[in-house]
N, C-alpha and C. Protein backbone atom coordinates (compact mmCIF):
# COMPACT_ATOMS: atom_id res chain seq x y z
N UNK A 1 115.82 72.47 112.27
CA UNK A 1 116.87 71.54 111.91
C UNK A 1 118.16 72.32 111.71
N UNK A 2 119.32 72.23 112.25
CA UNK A 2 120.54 72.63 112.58
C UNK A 2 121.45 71.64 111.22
N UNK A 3 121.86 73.12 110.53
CA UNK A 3 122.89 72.35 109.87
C UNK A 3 123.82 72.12 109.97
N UNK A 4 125.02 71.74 109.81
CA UNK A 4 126.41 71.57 110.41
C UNK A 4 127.22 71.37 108.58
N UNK A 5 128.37 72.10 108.62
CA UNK A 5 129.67 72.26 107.50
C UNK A 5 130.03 71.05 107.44
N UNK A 6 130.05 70.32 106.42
CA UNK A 6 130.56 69.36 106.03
C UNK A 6 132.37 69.46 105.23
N UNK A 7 132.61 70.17 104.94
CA UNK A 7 134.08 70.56 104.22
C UNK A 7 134.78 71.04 105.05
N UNK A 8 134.89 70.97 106.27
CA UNK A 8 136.16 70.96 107.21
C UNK A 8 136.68 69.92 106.79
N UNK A 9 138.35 70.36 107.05
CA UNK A 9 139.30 69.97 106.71
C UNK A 9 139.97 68.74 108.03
N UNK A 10 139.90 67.24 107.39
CA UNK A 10 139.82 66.06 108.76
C UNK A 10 141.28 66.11 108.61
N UNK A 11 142.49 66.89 107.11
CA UNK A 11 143.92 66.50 108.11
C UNK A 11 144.44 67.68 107.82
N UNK A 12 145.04 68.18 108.70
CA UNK A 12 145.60 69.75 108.66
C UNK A 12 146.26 70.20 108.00
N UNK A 13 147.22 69.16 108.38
CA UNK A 13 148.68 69.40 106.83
C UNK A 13 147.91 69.42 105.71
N UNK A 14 147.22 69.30 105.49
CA UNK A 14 146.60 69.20 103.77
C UNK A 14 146.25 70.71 103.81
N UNK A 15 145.85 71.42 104.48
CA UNK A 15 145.29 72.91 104.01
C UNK A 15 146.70 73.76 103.97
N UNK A 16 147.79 73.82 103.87
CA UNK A 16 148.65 74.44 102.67
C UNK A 16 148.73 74.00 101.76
N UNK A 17 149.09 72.49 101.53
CA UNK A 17 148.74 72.28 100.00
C UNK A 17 147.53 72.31 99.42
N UNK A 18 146.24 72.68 99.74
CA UNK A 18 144.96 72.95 99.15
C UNK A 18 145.30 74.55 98.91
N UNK A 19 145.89 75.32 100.05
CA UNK A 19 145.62 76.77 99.56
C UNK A 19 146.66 76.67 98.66
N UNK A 20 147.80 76.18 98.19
CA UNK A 20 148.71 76.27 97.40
C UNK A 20 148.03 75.88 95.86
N UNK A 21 147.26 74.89 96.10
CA UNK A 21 146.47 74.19 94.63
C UNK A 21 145.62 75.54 94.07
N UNK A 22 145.28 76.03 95.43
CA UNK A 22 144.18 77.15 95.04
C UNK A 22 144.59 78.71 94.47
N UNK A 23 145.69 79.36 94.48
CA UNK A 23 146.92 79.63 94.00
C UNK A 23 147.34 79.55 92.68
N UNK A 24 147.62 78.01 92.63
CA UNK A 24 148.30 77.61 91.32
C UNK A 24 146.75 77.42 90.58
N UNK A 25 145.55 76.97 90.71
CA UNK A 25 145.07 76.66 89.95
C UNK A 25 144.29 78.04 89.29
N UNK A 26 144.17 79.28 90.19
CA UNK A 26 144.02 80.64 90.07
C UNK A 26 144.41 81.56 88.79
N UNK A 27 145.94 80.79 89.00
CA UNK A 27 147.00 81.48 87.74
C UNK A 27 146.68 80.84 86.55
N UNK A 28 146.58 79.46 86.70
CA UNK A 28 146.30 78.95 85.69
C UNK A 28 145.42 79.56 84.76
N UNK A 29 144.40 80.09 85.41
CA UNK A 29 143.16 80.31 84.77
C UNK A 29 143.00 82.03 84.59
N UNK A 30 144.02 82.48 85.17
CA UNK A 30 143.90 84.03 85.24
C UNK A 30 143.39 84.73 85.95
N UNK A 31 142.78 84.12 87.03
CA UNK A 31 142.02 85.03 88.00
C UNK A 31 142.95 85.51 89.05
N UNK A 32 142.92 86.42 89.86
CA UNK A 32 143.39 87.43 90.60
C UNK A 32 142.57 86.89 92.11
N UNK A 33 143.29 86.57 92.57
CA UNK A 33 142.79 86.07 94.24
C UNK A 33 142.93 87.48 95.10
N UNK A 34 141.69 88.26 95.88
CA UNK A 34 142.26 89.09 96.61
C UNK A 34 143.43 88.75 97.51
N UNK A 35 144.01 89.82 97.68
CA UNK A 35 144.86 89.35 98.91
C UNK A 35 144.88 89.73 100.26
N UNK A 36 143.34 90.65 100.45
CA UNK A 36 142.86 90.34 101.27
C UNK A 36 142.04 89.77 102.27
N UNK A 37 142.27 88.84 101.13
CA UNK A 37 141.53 86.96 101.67
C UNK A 37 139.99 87.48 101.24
N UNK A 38 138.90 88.42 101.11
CA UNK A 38 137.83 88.63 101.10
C UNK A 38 137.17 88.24 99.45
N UNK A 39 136.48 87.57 99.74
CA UNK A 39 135.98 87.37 97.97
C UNK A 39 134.66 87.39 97.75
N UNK A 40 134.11 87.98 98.82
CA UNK A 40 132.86 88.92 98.62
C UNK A 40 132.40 89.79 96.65
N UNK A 41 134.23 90.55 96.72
CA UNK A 41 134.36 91.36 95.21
C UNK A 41 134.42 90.64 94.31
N UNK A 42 134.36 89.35 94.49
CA UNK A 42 134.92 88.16 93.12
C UNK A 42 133.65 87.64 92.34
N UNK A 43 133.50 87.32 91.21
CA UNK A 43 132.06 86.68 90.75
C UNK A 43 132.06 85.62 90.93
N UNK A 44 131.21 85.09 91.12
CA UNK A 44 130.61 83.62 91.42
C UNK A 44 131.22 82.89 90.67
N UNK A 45 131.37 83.50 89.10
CA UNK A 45 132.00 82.47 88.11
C UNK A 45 133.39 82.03 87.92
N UNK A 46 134.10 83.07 88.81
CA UNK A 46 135.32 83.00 88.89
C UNK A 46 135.95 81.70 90.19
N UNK A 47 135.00 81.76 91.24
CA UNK A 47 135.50 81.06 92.53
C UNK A 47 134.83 80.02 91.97
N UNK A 48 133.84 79.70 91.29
CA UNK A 48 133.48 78.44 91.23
C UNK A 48 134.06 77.83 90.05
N UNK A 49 135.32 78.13 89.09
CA UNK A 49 135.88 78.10 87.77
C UNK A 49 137.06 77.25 88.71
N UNK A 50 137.53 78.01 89.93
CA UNK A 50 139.00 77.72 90.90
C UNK A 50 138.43 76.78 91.49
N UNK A 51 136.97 76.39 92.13
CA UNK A 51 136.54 74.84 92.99
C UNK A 51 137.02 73.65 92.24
N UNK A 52 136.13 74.04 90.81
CA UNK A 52 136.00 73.21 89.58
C UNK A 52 137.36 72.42 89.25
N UNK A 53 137.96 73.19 89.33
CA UNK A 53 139.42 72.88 88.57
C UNK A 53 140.09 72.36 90.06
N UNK A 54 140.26 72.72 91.34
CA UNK A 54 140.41 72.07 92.03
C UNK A 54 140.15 70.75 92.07
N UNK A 55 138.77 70.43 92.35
CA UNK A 55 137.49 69.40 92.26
C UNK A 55 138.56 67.87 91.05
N UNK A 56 138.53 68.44 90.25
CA UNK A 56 139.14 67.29 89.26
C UNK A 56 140.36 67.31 89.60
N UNK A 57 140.93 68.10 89.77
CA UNK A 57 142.88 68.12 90.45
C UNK A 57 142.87 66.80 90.97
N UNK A 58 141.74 66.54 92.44
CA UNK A 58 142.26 66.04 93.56
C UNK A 58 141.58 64.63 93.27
N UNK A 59 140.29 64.70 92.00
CA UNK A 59 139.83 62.97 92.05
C UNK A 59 140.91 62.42 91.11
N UNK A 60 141.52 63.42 89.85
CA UNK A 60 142.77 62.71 89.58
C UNK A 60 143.69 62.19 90.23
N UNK A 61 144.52 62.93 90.97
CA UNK A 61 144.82 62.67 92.36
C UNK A 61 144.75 60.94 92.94
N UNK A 62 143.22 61.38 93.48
CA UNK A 62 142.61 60.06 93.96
C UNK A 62 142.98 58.79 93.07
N UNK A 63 142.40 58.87 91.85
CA UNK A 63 142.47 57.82 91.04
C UNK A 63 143.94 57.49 90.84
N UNK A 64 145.05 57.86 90.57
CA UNK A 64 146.19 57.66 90.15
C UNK A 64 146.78 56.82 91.42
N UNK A 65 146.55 57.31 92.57
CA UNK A 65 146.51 56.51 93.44
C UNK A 65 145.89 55.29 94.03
N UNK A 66 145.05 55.31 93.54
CA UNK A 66 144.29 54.16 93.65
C UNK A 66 144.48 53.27 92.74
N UNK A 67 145.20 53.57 91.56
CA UNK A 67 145.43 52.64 90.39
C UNK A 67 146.60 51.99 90.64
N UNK A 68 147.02 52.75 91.81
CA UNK A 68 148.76 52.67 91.89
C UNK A 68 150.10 53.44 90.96
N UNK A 69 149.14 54.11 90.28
CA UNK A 69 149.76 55.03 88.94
C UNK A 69 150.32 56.11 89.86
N UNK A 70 151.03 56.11 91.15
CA UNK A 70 151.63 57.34 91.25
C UNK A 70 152.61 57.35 90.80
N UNK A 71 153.06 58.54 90.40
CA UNK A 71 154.49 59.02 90.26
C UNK A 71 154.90 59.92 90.38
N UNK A 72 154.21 60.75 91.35
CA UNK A 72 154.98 61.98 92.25
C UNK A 72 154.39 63.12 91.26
N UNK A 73 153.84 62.61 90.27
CA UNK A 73 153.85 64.13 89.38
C UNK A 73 152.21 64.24 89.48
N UNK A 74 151.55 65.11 90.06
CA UNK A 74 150.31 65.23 90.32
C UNK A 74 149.54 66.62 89.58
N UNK A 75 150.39 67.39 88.71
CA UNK A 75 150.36 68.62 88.11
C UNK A 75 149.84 68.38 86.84
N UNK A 76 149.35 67.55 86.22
CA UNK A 76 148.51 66.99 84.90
C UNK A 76 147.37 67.48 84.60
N UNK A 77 147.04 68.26 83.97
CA UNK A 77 145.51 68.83 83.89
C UNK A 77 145.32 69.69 82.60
């Protein structure tokens, strides 16, 4: 049985503002992103601390929009 990636990215323009979230949400938290893109050296607890916090970024996100509660300010967390 052949698995296939489900987390490709269906609109393009969105992957600078995801790597940008990923970035900002990095600092937030203090972690140090290589910058040579490799995160092999990183602990598990660290990249999955930056999903996490992503992860709720974007269903906030979702919801505010869906409530109709936008207001441009999406940086709440």
């Amino acid at each position: 049985m052949a698995s296939s990636r489900s987390n490709n990215i269906l609109v393009q323009q969105a992957k600078s503002a995801l790597e940008q979230m990923k970035y900002e949400v990095a600092q937030e938290l203090g972690i140090q992103i290589p910058q040579d893109g490799y995160y092999g050296n990183m602990a598990t607890r660290d990249t999955g601390a930056i999903g996490g916090h992503i992860t709720r970024r974007l269903i906030q996100i979702a919801e505010q929009q869906l409530s109709g509660g936008s207001n441009g300010n999406f940086r709440r967390m």
